[in-house]
Every structure is written in structure tokens, then in C-alpha cells.
N, C-alpha and C. Protein backbone atom coordinates (compact mmCIF):
# COMPACT_ATOMS: atom_id res chain seq x y z
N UNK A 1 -19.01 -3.33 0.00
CA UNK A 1 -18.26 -4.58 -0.14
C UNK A 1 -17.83 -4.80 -1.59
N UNK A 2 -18.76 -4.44 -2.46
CA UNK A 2 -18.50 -4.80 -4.13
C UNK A 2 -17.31 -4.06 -4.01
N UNK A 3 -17.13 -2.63 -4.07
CA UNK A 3 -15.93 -1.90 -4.55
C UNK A 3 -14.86 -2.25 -3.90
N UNK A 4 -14.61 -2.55 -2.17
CA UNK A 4 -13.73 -3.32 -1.93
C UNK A 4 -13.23 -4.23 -2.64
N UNK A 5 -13.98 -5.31 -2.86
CA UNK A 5 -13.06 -6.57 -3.67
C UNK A 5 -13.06 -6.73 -5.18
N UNK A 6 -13.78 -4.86 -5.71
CA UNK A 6 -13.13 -5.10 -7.03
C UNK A 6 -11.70 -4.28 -6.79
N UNK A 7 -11.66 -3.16 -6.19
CA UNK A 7 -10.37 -2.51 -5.74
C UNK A 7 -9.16 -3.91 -5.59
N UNK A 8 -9.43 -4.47 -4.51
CA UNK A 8 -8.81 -6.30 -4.48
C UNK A 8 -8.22 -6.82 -5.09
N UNK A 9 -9.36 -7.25 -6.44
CA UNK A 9 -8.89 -7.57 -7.73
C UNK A 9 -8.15 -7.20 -8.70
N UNK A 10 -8.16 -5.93 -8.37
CA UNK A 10 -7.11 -4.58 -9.59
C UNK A 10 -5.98 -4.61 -8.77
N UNK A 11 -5.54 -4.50 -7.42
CA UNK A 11 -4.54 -4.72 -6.93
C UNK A 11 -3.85 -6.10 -7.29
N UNK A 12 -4.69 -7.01 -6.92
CA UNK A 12 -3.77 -8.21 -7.51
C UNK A 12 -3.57 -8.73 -8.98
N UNK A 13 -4.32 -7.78 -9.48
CA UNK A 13 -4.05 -8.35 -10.76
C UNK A 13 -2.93 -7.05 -11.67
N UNK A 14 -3.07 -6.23 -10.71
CA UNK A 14 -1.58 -4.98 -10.89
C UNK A 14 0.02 -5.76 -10.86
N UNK A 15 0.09 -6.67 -9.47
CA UNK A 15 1.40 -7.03 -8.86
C UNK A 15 1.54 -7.97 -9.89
N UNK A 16 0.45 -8.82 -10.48
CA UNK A 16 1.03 -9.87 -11.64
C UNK A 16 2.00 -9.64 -12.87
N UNK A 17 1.51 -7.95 -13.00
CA UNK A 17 1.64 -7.61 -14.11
C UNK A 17 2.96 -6.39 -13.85
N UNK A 18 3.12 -6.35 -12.84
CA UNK A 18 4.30 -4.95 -12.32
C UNK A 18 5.94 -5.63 -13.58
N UNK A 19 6.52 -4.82 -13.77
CA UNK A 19 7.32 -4.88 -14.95
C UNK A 19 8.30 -4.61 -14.44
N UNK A 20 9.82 -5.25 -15.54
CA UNK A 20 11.04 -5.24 -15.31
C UNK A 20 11.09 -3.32 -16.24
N UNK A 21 11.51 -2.48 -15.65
CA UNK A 21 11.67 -1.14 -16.83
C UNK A 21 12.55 0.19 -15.91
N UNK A 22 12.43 0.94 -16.73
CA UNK A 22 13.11 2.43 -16.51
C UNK A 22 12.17 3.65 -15.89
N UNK A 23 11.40 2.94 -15.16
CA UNK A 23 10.59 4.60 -14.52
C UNK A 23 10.92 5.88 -14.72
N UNK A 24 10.38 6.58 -15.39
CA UNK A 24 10.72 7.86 -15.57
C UNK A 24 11.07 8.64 -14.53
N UNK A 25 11.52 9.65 -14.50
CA UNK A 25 11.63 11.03 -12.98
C UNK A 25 12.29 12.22 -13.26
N UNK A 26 10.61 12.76 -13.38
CA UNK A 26 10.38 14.15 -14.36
C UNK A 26 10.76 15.29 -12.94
N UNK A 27 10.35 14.70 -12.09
CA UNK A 27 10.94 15.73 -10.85
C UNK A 27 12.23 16.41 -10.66
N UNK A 28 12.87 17.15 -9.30
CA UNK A 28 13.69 17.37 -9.49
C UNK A 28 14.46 16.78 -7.92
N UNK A 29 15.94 16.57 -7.46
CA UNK A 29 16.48 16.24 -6.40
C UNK A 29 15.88 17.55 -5.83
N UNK A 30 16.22 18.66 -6.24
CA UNK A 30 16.04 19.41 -4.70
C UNK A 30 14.55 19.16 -4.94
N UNK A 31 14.50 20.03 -3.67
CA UNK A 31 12.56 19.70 -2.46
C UNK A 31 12.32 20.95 -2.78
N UNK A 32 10.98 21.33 -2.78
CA UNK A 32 10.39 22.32 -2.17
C UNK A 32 8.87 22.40 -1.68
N UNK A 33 8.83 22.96 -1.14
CA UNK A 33 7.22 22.55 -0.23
C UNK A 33 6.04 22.77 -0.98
N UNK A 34 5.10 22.00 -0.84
CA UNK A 34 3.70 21.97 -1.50
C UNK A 34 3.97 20.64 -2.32
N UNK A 35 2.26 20.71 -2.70
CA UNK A 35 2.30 19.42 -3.82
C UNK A 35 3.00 20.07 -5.06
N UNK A 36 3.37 18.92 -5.87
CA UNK A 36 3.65 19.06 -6.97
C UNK A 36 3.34 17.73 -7.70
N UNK A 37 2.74 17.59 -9.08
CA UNK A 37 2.43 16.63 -9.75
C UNK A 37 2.90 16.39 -11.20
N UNK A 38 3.04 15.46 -11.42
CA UNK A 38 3.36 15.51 -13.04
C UNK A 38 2.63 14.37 -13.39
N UNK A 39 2.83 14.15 -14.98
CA UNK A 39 2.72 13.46 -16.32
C UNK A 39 3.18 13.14 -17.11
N UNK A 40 3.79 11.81 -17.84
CA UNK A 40 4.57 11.88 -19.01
C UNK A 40 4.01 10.84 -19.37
N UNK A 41 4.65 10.76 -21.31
CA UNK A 41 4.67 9.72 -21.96
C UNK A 41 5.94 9.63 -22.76
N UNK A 42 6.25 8.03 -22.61
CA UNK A 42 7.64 7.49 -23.24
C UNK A 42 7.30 6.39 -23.86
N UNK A 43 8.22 6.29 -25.02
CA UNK A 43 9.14 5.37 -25.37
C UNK A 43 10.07 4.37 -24.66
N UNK A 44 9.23 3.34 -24.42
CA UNK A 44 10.10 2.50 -23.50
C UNK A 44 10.17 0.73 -24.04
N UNK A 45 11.52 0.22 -23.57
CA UNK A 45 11.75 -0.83 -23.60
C UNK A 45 11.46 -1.56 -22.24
N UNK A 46 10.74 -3.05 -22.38
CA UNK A 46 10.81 -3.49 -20.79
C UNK A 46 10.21 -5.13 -20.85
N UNK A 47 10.36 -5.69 -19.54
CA UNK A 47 10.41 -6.87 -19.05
C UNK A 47 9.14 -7.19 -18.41
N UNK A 48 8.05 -8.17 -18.84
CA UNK A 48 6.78 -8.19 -17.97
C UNK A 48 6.79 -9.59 -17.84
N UNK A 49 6.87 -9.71 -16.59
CA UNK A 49 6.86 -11.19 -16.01
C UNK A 49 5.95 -12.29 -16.26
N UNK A 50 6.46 -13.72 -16.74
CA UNK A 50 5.27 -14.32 -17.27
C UNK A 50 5.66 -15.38 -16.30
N UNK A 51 4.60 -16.82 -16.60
CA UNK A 51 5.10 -18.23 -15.88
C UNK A 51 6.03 -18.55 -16.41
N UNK A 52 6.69 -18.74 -18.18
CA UNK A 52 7.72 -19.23 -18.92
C UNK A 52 8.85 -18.13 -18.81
N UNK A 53 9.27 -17.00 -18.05
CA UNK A 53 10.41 -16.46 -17.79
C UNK A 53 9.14 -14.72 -18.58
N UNK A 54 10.24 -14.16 -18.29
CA UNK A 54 10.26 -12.48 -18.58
C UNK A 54 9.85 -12.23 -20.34
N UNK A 55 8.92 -11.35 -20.34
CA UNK A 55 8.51 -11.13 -22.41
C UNK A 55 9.47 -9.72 -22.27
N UNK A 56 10.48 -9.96 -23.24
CA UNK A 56 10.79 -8.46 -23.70
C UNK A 56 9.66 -7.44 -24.82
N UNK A 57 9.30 -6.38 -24.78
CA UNK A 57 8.57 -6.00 -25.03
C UNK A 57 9.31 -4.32 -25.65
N UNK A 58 8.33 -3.57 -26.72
CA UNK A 58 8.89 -2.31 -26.72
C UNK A 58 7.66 -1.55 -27.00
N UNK A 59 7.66 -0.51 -26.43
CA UNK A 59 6.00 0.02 -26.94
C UNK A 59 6.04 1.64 -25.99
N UNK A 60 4.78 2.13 -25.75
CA UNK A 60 4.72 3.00 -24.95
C UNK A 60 4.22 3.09 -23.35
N UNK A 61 4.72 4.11 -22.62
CA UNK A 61 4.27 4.38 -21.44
C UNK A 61 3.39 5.82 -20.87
N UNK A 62 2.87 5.67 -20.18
CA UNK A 62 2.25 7.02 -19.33
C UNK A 62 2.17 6.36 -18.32
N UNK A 63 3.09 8.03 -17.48
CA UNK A 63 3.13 7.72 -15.86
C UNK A 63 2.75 9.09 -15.39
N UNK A 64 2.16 8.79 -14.66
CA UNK A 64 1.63 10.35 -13.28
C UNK A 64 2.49 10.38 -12.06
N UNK A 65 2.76 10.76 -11.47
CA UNK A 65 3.34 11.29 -10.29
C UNK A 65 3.03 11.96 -9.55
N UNK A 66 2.34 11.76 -7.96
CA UNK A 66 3.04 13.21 -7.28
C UNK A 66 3.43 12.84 -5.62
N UNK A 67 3.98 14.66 -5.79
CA UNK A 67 4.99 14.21 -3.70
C UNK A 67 4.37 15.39 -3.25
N UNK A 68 4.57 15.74 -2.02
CA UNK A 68 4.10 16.64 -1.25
C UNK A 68 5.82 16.75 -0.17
N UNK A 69 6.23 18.13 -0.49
CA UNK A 69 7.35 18.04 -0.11
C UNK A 69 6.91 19.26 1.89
N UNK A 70 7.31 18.46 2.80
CA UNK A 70 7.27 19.29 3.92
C UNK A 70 7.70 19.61 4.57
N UNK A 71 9.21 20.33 3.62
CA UNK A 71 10.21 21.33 4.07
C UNK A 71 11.50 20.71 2.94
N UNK A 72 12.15 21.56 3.02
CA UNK A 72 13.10 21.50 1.66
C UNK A 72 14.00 20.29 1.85
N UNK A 73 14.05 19.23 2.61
CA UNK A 73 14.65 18.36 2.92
C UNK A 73 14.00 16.65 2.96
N UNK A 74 12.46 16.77 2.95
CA UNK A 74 11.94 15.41 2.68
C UNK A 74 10.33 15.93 2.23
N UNK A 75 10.27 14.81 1.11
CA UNK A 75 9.00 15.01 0.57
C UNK A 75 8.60 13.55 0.64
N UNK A 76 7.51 13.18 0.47
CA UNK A 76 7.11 12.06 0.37
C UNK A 76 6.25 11.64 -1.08
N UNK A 77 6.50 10.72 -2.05
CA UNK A 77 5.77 10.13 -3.63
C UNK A 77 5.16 8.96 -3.36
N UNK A 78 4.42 9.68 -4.21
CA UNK A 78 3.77 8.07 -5.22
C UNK A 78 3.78 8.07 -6.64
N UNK A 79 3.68 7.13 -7.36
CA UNK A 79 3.57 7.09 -9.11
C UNK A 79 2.71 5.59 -9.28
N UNK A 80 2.23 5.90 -10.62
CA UNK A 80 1.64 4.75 -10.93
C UNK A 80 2.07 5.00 -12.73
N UNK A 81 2.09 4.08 -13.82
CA UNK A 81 2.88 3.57 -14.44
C UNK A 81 1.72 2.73 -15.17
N UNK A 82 1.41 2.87 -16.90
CA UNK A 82 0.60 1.96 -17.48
C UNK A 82 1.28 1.89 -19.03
N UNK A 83 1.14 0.98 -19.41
CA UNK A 83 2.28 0.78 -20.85
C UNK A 83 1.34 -0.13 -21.91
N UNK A 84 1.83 -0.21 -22.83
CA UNK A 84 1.50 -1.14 -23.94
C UNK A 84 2.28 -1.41 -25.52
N UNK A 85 2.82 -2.77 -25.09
CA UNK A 85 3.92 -2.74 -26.40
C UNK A 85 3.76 -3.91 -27.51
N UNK A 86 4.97 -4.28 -27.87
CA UNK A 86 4.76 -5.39 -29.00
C UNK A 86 6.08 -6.25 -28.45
N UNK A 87 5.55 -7.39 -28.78
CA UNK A 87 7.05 -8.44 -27.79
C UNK A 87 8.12 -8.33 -28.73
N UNK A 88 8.97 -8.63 -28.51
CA UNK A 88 10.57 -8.75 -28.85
C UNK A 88 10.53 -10.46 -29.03
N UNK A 89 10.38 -10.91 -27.60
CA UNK A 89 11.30 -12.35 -27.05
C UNK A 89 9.43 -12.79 -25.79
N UNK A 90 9.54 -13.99 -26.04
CA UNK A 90 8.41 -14.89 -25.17
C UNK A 90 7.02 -14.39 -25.62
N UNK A 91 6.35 -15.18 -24.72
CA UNK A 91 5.19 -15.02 -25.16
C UNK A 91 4.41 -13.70 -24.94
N UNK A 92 3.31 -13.58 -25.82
CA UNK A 92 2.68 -12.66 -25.52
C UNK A 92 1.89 -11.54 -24.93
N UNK A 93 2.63 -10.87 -23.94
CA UNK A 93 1.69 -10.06 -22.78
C UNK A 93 2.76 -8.99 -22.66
N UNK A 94 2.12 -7.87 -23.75
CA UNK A 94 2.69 -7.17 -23.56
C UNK A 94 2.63 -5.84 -22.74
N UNK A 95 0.75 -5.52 -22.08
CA UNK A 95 0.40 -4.61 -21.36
C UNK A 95 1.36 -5.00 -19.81
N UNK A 96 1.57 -3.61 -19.54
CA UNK A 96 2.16 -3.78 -17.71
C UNK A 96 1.79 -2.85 -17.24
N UNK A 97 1.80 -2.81 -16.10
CA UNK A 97 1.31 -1.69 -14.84
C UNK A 97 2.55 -2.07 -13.95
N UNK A 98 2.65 -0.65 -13.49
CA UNK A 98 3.63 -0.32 -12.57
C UNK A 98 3.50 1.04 -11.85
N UNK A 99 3.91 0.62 -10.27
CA UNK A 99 3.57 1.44 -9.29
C UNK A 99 4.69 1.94 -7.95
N UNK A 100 4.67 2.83 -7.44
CA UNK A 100 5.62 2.76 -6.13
C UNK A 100 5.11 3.88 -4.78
N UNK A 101 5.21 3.86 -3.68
CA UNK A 101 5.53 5.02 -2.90
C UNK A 101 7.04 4.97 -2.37
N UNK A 102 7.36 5.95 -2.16
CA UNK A 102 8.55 6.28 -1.25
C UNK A 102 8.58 7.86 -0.88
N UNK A 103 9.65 7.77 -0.43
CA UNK A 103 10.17 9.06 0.06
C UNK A 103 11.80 9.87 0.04
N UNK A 104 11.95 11.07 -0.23
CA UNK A 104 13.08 11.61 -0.68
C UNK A 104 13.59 12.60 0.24
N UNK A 105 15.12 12.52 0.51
CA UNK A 105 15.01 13.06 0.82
C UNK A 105 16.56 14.52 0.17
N UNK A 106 16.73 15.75 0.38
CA UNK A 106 17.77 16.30 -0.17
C UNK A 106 18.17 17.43 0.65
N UNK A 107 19.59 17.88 0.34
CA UNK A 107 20.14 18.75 1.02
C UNK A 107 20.96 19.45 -0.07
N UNK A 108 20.43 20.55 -0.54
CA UNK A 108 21.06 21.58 -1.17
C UNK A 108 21.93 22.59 -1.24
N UNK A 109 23.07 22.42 -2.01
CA UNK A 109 24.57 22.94 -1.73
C UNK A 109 23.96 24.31 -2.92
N UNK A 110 23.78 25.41 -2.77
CA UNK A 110 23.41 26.12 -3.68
C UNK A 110 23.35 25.64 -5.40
N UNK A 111 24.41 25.84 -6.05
CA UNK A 111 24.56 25.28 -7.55
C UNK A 111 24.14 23.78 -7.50
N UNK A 112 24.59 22.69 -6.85
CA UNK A 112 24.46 21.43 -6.83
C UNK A 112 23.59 20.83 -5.31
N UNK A 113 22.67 19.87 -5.64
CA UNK A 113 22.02 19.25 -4.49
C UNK A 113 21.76 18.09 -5.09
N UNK A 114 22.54 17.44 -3.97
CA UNK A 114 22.68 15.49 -3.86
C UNK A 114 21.19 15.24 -3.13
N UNK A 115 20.39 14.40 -3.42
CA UNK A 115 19.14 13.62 -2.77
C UNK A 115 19.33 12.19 -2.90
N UNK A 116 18.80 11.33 -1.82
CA UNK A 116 18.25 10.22 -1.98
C UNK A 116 16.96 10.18 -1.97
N UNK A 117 15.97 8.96 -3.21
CA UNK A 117 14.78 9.03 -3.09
C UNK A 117 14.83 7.73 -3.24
N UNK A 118 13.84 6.89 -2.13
CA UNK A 118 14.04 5.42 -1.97
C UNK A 118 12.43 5.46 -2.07
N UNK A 119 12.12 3.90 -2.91
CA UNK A 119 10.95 3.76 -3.18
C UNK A 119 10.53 2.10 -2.99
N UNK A 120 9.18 1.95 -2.56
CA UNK A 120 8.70 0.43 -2.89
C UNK A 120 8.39 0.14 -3.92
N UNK A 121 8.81 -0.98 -4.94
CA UNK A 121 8.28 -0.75 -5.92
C UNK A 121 7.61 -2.38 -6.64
N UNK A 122 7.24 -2.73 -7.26
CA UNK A 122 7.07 -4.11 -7.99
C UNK A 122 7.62 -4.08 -9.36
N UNK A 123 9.09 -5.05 -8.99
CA UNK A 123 10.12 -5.19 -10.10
C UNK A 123 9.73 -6.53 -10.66
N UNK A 124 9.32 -6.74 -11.87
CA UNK A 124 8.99 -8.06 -12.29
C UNK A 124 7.90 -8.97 -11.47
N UNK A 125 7.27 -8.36 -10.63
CA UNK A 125 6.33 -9.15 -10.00
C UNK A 125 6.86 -9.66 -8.20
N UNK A 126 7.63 -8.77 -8.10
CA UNK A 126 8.17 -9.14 -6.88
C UNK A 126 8.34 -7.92 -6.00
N UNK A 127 8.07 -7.64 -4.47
CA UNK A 127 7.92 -6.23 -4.12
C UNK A 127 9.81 -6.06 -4.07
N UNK A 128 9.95 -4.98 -4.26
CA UNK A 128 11.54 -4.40 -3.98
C UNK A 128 11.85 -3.09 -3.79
N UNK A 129 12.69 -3.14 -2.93
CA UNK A 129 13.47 -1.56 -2.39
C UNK A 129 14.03 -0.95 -3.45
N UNK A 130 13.77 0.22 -3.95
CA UNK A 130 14.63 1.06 -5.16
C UNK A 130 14.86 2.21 -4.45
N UNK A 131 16.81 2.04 -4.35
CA UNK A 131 16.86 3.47 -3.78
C UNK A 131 17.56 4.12 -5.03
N UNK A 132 17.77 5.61 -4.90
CA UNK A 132 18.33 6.21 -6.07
C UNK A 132 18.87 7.35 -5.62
N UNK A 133 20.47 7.48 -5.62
CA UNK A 133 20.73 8.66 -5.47
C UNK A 133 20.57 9.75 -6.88
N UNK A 134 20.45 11.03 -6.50
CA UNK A 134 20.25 11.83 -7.13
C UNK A 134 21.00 12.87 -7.37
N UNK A 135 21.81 13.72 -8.18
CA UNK A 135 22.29 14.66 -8.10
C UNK A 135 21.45 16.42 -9.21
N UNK A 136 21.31 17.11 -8.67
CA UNK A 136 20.39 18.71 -9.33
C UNK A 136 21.89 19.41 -9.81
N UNK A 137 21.70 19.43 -10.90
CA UNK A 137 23.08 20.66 -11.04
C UNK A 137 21.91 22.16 -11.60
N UNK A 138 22.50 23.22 -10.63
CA UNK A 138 22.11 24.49 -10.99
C UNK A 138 20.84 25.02 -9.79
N UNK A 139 21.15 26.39 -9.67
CA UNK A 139 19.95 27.06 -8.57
C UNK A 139 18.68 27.02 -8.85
N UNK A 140 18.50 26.98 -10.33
CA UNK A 140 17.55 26.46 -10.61
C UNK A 140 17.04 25.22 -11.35
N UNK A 141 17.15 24.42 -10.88
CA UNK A 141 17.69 23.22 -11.26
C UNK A 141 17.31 22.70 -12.83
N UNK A 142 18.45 22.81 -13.95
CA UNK A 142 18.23 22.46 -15.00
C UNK A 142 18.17 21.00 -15.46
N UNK A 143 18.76 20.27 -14.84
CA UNK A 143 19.68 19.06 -15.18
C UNK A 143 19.54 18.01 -13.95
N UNK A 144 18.57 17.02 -13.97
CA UNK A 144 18.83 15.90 -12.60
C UNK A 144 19.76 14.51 -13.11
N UNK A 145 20.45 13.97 -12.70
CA UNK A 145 21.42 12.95 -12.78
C UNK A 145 20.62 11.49 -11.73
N UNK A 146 20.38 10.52 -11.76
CA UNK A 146 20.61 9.80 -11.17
C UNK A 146 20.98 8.42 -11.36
N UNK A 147 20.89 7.35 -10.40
CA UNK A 147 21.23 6.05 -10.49
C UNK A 147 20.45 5.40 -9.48
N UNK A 148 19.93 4.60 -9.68
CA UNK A 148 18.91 3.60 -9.49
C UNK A 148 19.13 2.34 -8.85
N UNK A 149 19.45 1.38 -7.50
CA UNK A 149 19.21 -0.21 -7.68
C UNK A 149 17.94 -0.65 -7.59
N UNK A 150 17.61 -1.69 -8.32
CA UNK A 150 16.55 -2.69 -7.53
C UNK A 150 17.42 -3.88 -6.95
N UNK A 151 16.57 -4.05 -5.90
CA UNK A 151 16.83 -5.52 -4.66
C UNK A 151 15.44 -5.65 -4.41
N UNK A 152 15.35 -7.11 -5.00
CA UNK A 152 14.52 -8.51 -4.47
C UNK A 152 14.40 -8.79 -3.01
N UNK A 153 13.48 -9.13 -2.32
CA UNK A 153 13.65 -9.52 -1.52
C UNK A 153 14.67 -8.96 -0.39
N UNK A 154 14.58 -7.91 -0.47
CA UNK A 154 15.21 -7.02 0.45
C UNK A 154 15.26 -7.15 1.89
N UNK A 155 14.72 -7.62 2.60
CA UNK A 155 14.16 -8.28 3.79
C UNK A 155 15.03 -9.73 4.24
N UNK A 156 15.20 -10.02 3.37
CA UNK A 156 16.25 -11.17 3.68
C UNK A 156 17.99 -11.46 3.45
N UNK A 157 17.62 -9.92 3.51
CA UNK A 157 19.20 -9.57 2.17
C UNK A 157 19.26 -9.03 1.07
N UNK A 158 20.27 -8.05 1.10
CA UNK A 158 20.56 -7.29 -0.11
C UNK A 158 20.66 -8.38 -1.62
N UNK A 159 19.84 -8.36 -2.08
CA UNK A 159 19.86 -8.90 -3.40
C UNK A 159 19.21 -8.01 -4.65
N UNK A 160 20.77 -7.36 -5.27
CA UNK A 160 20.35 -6.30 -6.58
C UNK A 160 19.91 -6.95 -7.86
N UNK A 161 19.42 -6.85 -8.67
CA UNK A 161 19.17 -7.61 -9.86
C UNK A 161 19.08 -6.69 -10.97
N UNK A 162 18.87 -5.37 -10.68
CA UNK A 162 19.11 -3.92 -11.85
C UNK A 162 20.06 -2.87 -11.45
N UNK A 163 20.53 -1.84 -11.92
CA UNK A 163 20.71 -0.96 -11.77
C UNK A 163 20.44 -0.28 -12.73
N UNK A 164 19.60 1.21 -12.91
CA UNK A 164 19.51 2.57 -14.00
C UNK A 164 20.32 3.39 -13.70
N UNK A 165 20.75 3.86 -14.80
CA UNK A 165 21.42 5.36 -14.82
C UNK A 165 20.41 6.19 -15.78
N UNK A 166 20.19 7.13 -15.49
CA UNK A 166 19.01 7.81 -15.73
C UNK A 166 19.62 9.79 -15.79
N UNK A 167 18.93 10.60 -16.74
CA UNK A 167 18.97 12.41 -16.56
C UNK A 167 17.62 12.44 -17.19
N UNK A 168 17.36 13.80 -16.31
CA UNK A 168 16.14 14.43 -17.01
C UNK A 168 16.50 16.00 -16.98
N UNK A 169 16.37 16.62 -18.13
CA UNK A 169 16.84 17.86 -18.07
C UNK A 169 15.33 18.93 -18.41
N UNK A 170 15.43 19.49 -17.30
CA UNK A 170 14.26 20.76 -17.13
C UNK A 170 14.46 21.85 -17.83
N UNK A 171 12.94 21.96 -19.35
CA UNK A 171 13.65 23.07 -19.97
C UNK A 171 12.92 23.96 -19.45
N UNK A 172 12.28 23.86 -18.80
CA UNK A 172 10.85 25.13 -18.15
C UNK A 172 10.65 24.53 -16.58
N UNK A 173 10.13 25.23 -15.77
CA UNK A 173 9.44 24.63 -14.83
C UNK A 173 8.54 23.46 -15.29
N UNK A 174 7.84 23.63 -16.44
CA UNK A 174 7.21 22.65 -16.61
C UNK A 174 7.27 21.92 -17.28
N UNK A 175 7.86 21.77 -18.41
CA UNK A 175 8.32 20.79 -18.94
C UNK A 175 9.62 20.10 -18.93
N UNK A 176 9.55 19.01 -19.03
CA UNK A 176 11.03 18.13 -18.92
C UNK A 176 10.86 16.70 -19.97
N UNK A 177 12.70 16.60 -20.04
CA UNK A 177 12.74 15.29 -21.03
C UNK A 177 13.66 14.40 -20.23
N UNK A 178 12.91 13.00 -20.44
CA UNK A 178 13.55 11.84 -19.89
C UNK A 178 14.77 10.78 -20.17
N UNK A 179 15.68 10.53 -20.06
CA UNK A 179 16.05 9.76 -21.15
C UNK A 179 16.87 8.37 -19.71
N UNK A 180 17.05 6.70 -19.69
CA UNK A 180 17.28 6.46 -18.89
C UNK A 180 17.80 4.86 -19.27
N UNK A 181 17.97 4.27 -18.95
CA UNK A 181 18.27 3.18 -19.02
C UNK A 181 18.82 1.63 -18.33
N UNK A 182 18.81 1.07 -18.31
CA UNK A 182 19.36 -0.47 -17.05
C UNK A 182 21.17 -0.35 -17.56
N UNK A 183 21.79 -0.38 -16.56
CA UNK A 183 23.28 -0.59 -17.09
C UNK A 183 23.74 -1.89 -16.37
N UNK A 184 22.82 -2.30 -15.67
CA UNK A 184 23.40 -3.77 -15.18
C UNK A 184 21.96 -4.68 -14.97
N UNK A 185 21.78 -5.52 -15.74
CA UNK A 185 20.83 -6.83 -15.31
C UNK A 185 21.33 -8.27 -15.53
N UNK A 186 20.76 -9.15 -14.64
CA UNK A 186 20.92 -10.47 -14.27
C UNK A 186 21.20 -11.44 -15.58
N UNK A 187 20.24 -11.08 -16.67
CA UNK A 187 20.06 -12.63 -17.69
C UNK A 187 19.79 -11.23 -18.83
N UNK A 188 18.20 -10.71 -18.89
CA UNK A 188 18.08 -10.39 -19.99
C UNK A 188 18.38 -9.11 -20.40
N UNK A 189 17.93 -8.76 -21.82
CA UNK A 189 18.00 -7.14 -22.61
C UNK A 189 17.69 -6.13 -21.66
N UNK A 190 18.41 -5.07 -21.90
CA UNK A 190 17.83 -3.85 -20.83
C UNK A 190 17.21 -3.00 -21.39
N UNK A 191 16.71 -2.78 -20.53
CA UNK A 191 14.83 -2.15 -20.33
C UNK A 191 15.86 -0.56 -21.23
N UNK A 192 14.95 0.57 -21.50
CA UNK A 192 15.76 1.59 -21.59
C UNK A 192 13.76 2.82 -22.22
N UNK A 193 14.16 3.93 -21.20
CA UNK A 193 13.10 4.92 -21.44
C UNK A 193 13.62 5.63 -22.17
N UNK A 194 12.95 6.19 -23.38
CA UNK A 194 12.76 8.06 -23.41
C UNK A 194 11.56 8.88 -23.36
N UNK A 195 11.06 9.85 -22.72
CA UNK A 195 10.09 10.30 -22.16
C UNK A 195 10.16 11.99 -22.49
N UNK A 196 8.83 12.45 -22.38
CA UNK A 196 8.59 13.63 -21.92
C UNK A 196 7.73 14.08 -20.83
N UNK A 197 7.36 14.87 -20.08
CA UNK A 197 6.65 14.83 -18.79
C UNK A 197 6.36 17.06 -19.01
N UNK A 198 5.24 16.87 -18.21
CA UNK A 198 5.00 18.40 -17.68
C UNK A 198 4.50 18.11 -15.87
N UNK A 199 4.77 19.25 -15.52
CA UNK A 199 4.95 19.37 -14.10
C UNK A 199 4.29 20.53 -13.56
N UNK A 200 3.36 20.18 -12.52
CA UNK A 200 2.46 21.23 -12.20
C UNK A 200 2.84 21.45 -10.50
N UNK A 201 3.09 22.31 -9.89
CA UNK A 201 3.32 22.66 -8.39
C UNK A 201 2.61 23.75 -7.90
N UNK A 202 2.06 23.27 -6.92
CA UNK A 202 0.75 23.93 -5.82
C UNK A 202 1.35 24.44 -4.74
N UNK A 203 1.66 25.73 -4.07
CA UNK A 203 2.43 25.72 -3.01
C UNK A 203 1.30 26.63 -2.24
């Protein structure tokens, strides 16, 4: 029972703290089967929800990742997301946590493969649909492209409040660099990552 309702407590005291930002995605659009996991740390700008409106904040991140892809066409993720910065704008709280599952899926044109990877996520303290198309340029995929919405309250209606445009370019299988940013938000400053990540795959 204890670990239950401290587990409980870390959950709800996660969603308080889930952040307006640029999630990294050290992965790649195309699939391939087995786990695969990663790691990074960035440079990030971002939004952590308070009672008096949103703290802009700038500081660092580390995020983990992993999917289990089961067959070259859908894999299924999770990530989790922990930061710590110095405010910009509002009051003071600048630690955030941030988390998602979803699932991806892609269809690979040899040189180029388009994916969608749609995720649950907690945008500012609110659960929301993030889908993201994706584009891989190369057979072995050097270069991922994508674009990002968040929607609020998705369930009652399409309501966007971000969009990212985001690349991560693979210089190894295992290592990759992030670079990403908000190109459309509601009121405030946009969030904006740069990252590095390594990538480990189990097949």
C-alpha cells in the first residue's frame, strides 16, 4: 500500500509540474523491429505552469526514451523528461517533469520515409494529443524533419495552442543532435531545444 500511494503522489505531483517545451526526438521516422532506447541532454527554453500564469524559464534537460517497434510500420514509445532552469518571466519554479506514450507509425519509400508519431502528453499541466508528422531523408537515415501540434482538450475539440518544427540529424547509429523549436504559440515566448542524445537498439 505505502509504494502505491507514494507512486500516487509522484504521479500527481508530475502532472502539476508537466511543461510548456520542445521534446527532443533522437529517434528516427523509419521503424525497425526490437527495442531501441535512448538518452539525451539539452539546452532548453520552456513554460512551467504556475497558479499566476506560465514561468518562462531557461536551463537544462535530460530525457530517456524508448519504443519497441513490431514490424517496420508501427512501434509503440514512451519518454519521460526532467529539467532545471533559471526564470526569465513569473515566479519562481523552475524544475519540470515531462512525460508521454504514444505510438508511430511509418512507411518507407527507400531514400525518404514519411511517419506519423502521435503521443499523450502533459502540455502545461493539461493532458493533450501531440501528433507529429515526420519525414527520414536517406536509406540510412541521416536526417529526421518533423512538425509537431499540441491540442488541449482534445476530446472536446480540436484546440491547438503550439506547434514545433523540429530536425535531428544522425551522425552514427548512435549518436544524434537535436535542434527544435515552437513556431506558433498562444500568448507567450517560445520554448526552443538544443540537444544531444545516444541511441542503443536490441533486436
Amino acid at each position: 500500500m505505502r509504494i502505491k500511494g507514494c507512486l500516487l503522489t509522484f504521479v500527481l505531483a508530475t502532472l502539476v509540474w508537466l511543461t510548456g517545451c520542445v521534446s527532443p526526438f533522437y529517434s528516427t521516422a523509419k521503424i525497425e523491429r526490437g527495442l531501441i532506447v535512448n538518452a539525451g541532454l539539452s539546452l532548453a527554453a520552456y513554460h512551467v505552469p504556475i497558479t499566476a500564469g506560465p514561468s518562462y524559464s531557461i536551463g537544462v534537460r535530460g530525457d530517456a526514451a524508448a519504443g519497441y517497434g513490431f514490424s517496420s510500420y508501427l512501434r509503440l514509445n514512451a519518454r519521460a523528461s526532467l529539467g532545471l532552469g533559471t526564470q526569465f518571466s513569473g515566479m519562481h519554479y523552475p524544475f519540470f517533469a515531462d512525460g508521454a506514450v504514444g505510438a508511430q507509425t511509418a512507411w518507407s519509400l527507400g531514400a525518404i520515409t514519411p511517419a506519423l508519431h502521435v503521443e499523450l502528453s502533459g502540455y502545461l499541466g493539461e493532458i493533450t494529443l501531440s501528433p507529429a508528422l515526420l519525414l527520414g531523408i536517406g536509406r540510412k537515415e541521416y536526417l529526421t524533419f518533423g512538425a509537431r501540434m499540441h491540442a488541449h482538450d482534445f476530446w472536446h475539440g480540436w484546440d491547438p495552442v503550439a506547434v514545433d518544427a523540429f530536425a535531428c540529424a544522425h551522425l552514427s547509429p548512435r549518436w544524434s543532435i537535436f535542434a527544435g523549436a515552437e513556431i506558433f504559440y498562444l500568448t507567450y515566448a517560445p520554448a526552443v531545444t538544443l540537444g544531444a542524445g545516444y541511441n542503443v537498439a536490441f533486436k
